[in-house]
C-alpha atoms as a PDB file:
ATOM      1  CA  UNK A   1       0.000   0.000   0.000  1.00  0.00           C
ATOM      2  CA  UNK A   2       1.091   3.461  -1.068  1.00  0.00           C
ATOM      3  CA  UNK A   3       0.258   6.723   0.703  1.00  0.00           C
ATOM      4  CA  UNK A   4       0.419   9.730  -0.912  1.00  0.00           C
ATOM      5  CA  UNK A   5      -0.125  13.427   1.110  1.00  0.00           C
ATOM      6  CA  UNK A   6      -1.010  16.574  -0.289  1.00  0.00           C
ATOM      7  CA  UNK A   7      -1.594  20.138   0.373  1.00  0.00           C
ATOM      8  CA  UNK A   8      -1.186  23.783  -0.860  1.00  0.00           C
ATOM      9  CA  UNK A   9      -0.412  26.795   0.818  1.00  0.00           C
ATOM     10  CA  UNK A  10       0.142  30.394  -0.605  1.00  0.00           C
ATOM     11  CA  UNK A  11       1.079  32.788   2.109  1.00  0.00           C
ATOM     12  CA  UNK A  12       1.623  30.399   5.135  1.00  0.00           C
ATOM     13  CA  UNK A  13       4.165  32.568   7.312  1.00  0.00           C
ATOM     14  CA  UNK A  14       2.014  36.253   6.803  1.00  0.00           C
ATOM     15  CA  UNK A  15      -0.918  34.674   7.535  1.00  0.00           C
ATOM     16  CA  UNK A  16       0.387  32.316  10.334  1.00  0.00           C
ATOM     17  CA  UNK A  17      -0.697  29.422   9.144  1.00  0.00           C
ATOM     18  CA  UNK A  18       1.100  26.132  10.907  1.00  0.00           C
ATOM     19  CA  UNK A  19       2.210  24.259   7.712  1.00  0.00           C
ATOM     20  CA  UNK A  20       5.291  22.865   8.786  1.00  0.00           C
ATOM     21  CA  UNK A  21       3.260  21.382  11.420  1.00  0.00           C
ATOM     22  CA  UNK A  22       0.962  20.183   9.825  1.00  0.00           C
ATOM     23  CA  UNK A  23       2.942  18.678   7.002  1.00  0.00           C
ATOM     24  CA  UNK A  24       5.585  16.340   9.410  1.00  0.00           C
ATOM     25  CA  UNK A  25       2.504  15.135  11.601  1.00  0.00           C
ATOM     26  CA  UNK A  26       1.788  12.988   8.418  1.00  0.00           C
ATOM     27  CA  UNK A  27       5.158  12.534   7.112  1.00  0.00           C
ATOM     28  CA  UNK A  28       5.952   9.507   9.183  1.00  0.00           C
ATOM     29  CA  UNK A  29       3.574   7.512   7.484  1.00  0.00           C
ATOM     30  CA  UNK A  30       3.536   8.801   3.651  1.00  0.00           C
ATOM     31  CA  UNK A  31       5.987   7.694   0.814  1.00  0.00           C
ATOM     32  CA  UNK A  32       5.474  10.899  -0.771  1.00  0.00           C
ATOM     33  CA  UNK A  33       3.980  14.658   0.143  1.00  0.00           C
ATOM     34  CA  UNK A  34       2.667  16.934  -2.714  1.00  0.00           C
ATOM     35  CA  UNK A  35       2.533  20.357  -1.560  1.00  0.00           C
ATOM     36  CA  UNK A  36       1.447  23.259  -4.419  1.00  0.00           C
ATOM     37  CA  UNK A  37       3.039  26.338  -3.252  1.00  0.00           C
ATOM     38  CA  UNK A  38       1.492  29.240  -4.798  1.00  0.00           C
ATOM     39  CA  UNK A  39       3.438  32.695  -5.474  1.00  0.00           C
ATOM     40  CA  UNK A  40       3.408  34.212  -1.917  1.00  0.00           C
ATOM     41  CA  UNK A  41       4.119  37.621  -0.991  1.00  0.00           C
ATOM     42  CA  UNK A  42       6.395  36.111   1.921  1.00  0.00           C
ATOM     43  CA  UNK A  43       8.962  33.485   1.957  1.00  0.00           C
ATOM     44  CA  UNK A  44       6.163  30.446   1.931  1.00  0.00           C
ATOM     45  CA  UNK A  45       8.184  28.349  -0.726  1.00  0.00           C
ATOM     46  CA  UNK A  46      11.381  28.801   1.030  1.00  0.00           C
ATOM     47  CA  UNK A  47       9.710  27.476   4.258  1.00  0.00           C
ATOM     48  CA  UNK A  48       8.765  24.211   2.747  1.00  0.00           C
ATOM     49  CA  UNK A  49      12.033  23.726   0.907  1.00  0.00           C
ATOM     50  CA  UNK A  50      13.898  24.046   3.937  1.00  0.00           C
ATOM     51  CA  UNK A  51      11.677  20.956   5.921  1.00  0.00           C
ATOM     52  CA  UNK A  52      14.148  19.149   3.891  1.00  0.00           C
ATOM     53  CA  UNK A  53      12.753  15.683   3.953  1.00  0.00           C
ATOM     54  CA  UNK A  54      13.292  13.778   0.625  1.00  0.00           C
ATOM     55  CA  UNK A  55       9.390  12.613   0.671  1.00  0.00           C
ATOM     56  CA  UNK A  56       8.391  16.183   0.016  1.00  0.00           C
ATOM     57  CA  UNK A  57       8.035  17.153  -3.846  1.00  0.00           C
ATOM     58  CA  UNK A  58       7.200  20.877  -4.169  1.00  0.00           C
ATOM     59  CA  UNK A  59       4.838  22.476  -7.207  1.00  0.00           C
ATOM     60  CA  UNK A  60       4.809  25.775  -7.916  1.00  0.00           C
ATOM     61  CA  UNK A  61       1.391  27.478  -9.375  1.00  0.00           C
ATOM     62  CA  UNK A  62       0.199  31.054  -9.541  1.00  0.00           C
ATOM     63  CA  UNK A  63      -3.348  32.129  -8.047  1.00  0.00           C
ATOM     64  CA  UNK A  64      -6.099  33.574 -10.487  1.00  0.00           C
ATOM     65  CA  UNK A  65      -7.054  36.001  -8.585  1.00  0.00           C
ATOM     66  CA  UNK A  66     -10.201  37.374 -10.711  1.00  0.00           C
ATOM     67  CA  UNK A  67     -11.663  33.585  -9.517  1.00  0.00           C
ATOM     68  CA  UNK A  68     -13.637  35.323  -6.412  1.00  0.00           C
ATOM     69  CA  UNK A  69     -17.117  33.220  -5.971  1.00  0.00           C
ATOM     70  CA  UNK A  70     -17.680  30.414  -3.367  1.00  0.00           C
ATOM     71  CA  UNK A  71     -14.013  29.567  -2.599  1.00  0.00           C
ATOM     72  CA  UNK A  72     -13.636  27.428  -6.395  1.00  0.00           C
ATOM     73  CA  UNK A  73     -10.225  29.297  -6.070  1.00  0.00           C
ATOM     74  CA  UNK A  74      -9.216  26.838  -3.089  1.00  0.00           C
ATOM     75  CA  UNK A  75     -10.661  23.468  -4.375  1.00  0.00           C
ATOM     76  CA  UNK A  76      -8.624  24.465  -7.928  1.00  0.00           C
ATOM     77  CA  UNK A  77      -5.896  24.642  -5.848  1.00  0.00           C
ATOM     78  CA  UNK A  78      -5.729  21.721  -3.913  1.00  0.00           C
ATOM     79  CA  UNK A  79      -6.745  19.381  -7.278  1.00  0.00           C
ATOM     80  CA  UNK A  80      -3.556  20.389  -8.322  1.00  0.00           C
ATOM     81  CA  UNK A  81      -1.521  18.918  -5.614  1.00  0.00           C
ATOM     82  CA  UNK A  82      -3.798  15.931  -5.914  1.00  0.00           C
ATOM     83  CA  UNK A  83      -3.264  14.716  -9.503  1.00  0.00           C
ATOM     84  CA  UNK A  84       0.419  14.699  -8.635  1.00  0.00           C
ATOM     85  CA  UNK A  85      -0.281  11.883  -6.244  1.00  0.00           C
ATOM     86  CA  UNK A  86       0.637   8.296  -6.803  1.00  0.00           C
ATOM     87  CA  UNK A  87      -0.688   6.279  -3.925  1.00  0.00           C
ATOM     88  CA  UNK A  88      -3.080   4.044  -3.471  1.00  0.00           C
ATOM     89  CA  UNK A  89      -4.903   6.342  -1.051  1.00  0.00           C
ATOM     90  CA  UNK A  90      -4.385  10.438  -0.907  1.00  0.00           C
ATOM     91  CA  UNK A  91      -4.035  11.895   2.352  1.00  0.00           C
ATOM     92  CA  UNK A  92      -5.478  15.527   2.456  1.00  0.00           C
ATOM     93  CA  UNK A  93      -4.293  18.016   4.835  1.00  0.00           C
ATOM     94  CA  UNK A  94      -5.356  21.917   4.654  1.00  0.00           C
ATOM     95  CA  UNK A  95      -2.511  24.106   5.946  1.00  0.00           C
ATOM     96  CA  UNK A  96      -4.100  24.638   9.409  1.00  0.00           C
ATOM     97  CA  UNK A  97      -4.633  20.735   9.975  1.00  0.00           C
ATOM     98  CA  UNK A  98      -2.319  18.644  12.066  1.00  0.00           C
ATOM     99  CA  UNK A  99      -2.760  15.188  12.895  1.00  0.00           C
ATOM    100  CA  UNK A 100      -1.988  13.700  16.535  1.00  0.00           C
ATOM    101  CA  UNK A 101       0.753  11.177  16.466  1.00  0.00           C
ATOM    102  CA  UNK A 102      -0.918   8.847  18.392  1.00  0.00           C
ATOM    103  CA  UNK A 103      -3.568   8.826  15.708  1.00  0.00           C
ATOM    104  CA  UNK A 104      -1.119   7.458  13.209  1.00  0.00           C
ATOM    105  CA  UNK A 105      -0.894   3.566  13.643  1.00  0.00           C
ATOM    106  CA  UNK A 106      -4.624   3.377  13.795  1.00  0.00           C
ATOM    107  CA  UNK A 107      -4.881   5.381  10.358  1.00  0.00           C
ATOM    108  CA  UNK A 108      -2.483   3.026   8.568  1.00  0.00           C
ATOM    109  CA  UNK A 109      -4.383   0.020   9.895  1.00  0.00           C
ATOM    110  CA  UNK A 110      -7.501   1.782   8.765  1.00  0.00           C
ATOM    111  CA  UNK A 111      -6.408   2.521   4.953  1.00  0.00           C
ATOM    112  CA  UNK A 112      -4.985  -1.121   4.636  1.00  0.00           C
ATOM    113  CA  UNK A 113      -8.186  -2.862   6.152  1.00  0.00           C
ATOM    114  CA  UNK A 114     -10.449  -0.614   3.420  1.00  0.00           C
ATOM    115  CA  UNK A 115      -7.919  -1.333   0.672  1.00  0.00           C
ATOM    116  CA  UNK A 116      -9.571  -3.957  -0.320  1.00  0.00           C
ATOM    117  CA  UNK A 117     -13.149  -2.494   0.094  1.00  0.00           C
ATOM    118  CA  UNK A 118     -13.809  -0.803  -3.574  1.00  0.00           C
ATOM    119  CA  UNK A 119     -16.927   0.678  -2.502  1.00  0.00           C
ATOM    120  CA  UNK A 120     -14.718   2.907   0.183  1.00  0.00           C
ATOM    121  CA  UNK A 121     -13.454   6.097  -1.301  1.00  0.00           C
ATOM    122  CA  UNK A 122     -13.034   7.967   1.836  1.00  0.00           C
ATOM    123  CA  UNK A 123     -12.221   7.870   5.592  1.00  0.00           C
ATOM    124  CA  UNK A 124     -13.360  10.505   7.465  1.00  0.00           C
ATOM    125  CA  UNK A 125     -11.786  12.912  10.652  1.00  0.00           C
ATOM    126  CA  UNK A 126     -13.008  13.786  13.871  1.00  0.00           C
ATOM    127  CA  UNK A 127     -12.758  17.462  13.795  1.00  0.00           C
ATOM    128  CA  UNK A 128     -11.485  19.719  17.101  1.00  0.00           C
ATOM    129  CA  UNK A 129     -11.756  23.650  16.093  1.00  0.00           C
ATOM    130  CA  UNK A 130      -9.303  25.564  18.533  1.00  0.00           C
ATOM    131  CA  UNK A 131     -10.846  28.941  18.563  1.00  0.00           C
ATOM    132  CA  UNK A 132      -8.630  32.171  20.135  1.00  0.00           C
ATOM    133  CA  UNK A 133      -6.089  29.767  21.719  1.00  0.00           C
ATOM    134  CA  UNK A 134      -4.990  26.337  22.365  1.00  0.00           C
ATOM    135  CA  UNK A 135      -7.107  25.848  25.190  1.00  0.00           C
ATOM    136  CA  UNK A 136     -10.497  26.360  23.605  1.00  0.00           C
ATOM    137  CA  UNK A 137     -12.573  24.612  21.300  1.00  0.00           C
ATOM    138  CA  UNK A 138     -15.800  25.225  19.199  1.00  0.00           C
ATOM    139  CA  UNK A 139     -18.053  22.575  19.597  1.00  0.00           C
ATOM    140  CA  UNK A 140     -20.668  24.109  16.381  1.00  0.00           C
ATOM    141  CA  UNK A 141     -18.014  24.060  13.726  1.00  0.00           C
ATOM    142  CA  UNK A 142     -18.515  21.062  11.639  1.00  0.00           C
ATOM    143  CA  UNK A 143     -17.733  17.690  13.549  1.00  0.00           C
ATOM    144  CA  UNK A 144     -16.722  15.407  10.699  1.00  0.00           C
ATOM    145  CA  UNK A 145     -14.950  15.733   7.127  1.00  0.00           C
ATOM    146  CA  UNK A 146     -13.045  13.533   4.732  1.00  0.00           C
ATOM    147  CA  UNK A 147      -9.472  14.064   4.857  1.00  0.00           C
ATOM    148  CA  UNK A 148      -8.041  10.550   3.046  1.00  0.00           C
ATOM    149  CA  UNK A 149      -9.439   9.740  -0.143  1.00  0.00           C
ATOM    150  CA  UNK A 150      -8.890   6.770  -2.659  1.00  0.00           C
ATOM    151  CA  UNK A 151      -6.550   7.865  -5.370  1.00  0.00           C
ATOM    152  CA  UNK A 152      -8.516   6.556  -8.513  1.00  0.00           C
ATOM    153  CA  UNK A 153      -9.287   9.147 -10.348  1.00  0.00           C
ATOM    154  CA  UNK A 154     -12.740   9.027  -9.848  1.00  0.00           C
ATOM    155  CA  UNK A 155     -13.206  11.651  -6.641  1.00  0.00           C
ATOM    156  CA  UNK A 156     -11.837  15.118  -6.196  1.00  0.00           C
ATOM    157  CA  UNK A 157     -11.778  18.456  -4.036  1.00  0.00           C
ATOM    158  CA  UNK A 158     -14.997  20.866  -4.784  1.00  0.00           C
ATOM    159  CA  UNK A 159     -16.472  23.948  -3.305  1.00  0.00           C
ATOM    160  CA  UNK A 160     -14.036  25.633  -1.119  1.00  0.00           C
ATOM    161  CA  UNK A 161     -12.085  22.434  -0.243  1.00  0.00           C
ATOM    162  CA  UNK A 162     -14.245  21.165   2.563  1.00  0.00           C
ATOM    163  CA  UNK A 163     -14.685  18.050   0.758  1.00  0.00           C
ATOM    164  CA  UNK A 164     -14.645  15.694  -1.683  1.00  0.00           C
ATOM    165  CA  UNK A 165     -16.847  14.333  -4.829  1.00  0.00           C
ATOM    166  CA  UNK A 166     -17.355  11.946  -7.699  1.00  0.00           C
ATOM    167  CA  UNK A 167     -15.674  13.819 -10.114  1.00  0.00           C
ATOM    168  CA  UNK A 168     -18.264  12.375 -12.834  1.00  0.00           C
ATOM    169  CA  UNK A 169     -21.677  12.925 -11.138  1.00  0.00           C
ATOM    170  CA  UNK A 170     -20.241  16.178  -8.627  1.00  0.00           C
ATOM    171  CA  UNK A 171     -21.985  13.854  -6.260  1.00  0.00           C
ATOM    172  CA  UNK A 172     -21.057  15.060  -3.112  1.00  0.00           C
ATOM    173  CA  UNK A 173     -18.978  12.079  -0.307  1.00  0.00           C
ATOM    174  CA  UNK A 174     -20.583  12.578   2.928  1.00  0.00           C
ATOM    175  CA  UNK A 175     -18.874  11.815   5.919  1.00  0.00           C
ATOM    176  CA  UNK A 176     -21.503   9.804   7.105  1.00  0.00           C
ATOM    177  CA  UNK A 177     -22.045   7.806   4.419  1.00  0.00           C
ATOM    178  CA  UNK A 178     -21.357   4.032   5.504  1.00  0.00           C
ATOM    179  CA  UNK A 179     -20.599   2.742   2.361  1.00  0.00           C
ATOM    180  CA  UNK A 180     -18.281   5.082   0.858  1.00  0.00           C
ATOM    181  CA  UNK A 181     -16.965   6.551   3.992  1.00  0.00           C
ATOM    182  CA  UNK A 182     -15.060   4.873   6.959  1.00  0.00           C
ATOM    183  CA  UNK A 183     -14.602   6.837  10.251  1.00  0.00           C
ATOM    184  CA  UNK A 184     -11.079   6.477  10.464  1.00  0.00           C
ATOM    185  CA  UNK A 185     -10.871   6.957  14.511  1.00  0.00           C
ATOM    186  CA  UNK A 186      -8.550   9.877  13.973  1.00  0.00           C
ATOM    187  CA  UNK A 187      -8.665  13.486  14.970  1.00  0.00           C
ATOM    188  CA  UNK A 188      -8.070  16.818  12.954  1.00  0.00           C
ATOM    189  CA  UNK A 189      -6.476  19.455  15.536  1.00  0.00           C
ATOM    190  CA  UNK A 190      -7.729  22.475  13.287  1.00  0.00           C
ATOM    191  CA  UNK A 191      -5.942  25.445  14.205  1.00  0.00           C
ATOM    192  CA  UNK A 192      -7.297  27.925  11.880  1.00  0.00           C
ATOM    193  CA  UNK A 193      -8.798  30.671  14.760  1.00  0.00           C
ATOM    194  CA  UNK A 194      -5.374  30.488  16.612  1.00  0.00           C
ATOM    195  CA  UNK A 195      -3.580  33.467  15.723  1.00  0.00           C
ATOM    196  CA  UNK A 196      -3.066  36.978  16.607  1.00  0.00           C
ATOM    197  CA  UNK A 197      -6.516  38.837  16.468  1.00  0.00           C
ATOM    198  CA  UNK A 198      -4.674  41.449  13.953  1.00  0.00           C
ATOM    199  CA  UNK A 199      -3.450  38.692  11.900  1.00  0.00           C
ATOM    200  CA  UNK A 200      -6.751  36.654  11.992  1.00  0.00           C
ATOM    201  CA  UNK A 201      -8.451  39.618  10.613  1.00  0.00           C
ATOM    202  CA  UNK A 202      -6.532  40.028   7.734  1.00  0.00           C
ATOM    203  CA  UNK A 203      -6.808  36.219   6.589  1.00  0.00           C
ATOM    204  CA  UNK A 204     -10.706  35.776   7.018  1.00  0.00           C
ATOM    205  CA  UNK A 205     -10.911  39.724   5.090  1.00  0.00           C
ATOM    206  CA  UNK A 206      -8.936  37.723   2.367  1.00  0.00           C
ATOM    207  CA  UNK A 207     -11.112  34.375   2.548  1.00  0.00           C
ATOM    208  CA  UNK A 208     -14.455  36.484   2.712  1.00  0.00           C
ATOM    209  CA  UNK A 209     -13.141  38.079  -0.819  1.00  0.00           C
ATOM    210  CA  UNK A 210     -12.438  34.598  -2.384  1.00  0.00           C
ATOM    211  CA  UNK A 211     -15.923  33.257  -1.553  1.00  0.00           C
ATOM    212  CA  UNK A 212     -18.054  36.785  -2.021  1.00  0.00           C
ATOM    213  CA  UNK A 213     -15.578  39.006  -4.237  1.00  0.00           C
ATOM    214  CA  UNK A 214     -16.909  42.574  -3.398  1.00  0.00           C
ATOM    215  CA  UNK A 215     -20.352  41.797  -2.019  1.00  0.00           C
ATOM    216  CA  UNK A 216     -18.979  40.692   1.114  1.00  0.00           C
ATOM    217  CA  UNK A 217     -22.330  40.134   3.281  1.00  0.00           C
ATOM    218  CA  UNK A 218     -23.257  43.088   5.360  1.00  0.00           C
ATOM    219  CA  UNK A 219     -23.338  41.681   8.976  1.00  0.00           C
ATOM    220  CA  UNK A 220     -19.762  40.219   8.112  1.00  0.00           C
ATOM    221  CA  UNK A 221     -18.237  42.865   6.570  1.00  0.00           C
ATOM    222  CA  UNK A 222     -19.359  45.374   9.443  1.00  0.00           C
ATOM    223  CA  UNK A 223     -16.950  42.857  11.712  1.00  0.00           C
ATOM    224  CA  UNK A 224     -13.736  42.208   8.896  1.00  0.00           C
ATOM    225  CA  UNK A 225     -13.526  46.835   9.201  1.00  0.00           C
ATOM    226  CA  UNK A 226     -12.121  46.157  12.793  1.00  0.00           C
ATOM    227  CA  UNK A 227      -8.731  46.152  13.121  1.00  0.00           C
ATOM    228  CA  UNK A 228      -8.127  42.895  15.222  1.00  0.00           C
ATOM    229  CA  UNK A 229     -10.919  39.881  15.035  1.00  0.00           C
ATOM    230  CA  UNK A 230     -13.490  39.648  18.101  1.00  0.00           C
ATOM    231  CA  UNK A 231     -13.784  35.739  19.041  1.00  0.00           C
ATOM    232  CA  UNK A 232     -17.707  36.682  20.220  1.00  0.00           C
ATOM    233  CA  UNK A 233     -18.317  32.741  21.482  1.00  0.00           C
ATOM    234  CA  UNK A 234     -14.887  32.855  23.361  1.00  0.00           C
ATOM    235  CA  UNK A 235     -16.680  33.080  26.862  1.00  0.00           C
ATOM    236  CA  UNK A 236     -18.922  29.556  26.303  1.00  0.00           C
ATOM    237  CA  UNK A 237     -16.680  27.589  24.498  1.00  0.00           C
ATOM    238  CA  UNK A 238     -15.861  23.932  25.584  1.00  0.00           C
ATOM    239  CA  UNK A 239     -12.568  23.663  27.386  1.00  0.00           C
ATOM    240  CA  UNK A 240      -9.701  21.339  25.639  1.00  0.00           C
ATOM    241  CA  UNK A 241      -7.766  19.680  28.225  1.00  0.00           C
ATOM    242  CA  UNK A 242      -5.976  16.466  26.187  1.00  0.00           C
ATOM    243  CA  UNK A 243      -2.557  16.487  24.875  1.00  0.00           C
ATOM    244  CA  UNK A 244      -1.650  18.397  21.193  1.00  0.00           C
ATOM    245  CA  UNK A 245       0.059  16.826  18.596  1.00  0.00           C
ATOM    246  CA  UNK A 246       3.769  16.751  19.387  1.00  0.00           C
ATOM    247  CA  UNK A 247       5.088  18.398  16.035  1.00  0.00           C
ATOM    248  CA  UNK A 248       2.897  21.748  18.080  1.00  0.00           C
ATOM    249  CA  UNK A 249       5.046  22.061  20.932  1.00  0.00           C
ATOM    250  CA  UNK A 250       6.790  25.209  19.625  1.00  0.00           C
ATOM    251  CA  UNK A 251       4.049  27.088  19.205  1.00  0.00           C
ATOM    252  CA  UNK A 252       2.546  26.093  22.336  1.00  0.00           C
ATOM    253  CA  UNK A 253       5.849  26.774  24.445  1.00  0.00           C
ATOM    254  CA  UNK A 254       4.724  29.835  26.243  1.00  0.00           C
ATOM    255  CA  UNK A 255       1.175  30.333  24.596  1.00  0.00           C
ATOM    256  CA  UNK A 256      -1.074  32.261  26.929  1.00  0.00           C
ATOM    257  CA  UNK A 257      -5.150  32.719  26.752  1.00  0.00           C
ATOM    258  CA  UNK A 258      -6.783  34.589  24.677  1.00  0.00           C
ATOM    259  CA  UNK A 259      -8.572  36.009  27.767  1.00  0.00           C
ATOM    260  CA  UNK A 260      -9.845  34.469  31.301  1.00  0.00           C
ATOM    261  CA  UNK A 261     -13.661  33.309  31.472  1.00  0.00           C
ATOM    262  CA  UNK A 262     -15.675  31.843  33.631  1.00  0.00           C
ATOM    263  CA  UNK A 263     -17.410  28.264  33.928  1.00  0.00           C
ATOM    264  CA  UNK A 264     -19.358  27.733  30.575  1.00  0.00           C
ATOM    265  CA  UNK A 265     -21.833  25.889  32.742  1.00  0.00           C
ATOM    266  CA  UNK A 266     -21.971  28.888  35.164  1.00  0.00           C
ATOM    267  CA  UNK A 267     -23.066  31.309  31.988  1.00  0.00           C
ATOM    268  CA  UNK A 268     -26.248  32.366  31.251  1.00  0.00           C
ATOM    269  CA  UNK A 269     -25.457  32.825  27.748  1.00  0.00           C
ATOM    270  CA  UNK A 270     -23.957  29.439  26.957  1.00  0.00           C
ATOM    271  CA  UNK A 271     -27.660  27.755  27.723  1.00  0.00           C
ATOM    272  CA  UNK A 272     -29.404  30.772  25.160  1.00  0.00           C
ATOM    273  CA  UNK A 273     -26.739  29.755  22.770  1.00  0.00           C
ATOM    274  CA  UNK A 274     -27.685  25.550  23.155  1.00  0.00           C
ATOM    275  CA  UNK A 275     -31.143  26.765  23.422  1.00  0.00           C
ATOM    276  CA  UNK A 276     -31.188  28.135  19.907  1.00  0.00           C
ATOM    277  CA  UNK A 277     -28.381  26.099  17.850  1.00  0.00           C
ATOM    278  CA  UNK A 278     -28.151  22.984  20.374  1.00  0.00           C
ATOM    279  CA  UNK A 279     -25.623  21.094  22.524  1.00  0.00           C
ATOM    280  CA  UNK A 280     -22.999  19.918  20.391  1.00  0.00           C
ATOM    281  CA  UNK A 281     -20.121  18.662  23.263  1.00  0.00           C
END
């Protein structure tokens, strides 16, 4: 069995984004890593070059930047990476995705066991959205997504790269479907919301424009004017209290709060917020 990663990144280091993280949490178990580097206005490319491991084959591509509706710009990109892949399965990571090493013996047993299940083209994560710092999670982001695919040809990234289709039919793979999709038993440690507020801002300002152009929706446009991003469900988020994947523990050498709260259970507003969009953990 072969085992192919992939990824692209444009921009990595002034937006913050942990991809040399996220990239050698999967390395142990890949023959070979795709990444498509895209002209950056910071030294991205040089960043990747200098991980220096001999699995890693870098692509270079350049944005279109007029491509500004529903994110297409991001699933473009990371089809690129993927028809460079050989394996027998293609391991997807976004740039803000790390995987838990303890996760990784169980996710090799997993691919080989549905190697020889045709009808499986997927195997699906566990997500855990860190939101303001590494002590917080969101329990209402999305819970499950498709991260390892079966390299055949036949299914590809669509939309803004939250998942993956049948490249003939655009019928979308849904994590829970049990007989295309395996839950592999592994977790995604997503750190996209961990970053300095002025920093944040600027990235989701830049996302909002590749998914909405110049008719950025009102309500979320009023909040990407601030200078530094407000993490409004900070005070009722769950509290994270397991161990981070070890490739993290530069980044979390000396990492502070975002800001003290209280009990989630002790706050009014946490049962208002269940109360309208349920408990989710």
């Amino acid at each position: 069995m072969k085992i192919s990663g992939f990824t692209f990144c444009r921009n990595a280091i002034k937006y913050d984004y942990p991809i040399e993280e996220s990239i050698r949490s999967i390395l142990p178990i890949v023959d070979e890593f795709i990444v498509n580097v895209g002209k950056s206005e910071d030294n991205t490319l040089k960043l990747i070059q200098s991980i220096g491991d001999p699995k890693i084959r870098i692509i270079e591509s350049v944005w279109d930047e007029s491509l500004k509706k529903d994110g297409l710009i991001f699933s473009q990109q990371t089809n690129i990476a993927l028809r460079q892949c050989t394996g027998d399965w293609a391991f997807y990571l976004q740039a803000d995705e790390v995987v838990h090493e303890n996760d990784l013996p169980g996710l090799v047993r997993k691919m080989n066991e549905a190697l020889t299940k045709p009808d499986v083209l997927g195997l699906s994560f566990r997500y855990l959205h860190f939101y303001g710092d590494y002590y917080s999670i969101n329990p209402w982001f999305y819970r499950r997504a498709i991260r390892i695919i079966r390299n055949n040809g036949e299914v590809e990234s669509f939309g803004d790269a939250v998942g993956f289709c049948i490249k003939s039919t655009n019928e979308f793979i849904h994590p829970k479907d049990g007989r295309r999709c395996l839950a592999s038993g592994a977790r995604i440690f997503h750190y996209s919301y961990v970053k300095n507020p002025s920093v944040l801002v600027e990235k989701v300002r830049y996302q909002a424009s590749r998914h909405h152009g110049d008719e950025i929706p009102e309500d979320q446009a009023r909040r990407l004017e601030k200078d530094r991003y407000e993490f409004d469900q900070y005070d009722i988020l769950k509290e994270y209290r397991g161990s981070h994947p070890q490739v993290m523990s530069n980044r979390l050498h000396g990492a502070n709060r975002l800001r003290s709260r209280r009990n989630r259970w002790f706050n009014p507003r946490f049962y208002w917020y269940v109360l309208q969009h349920g408990f989710k953990g």
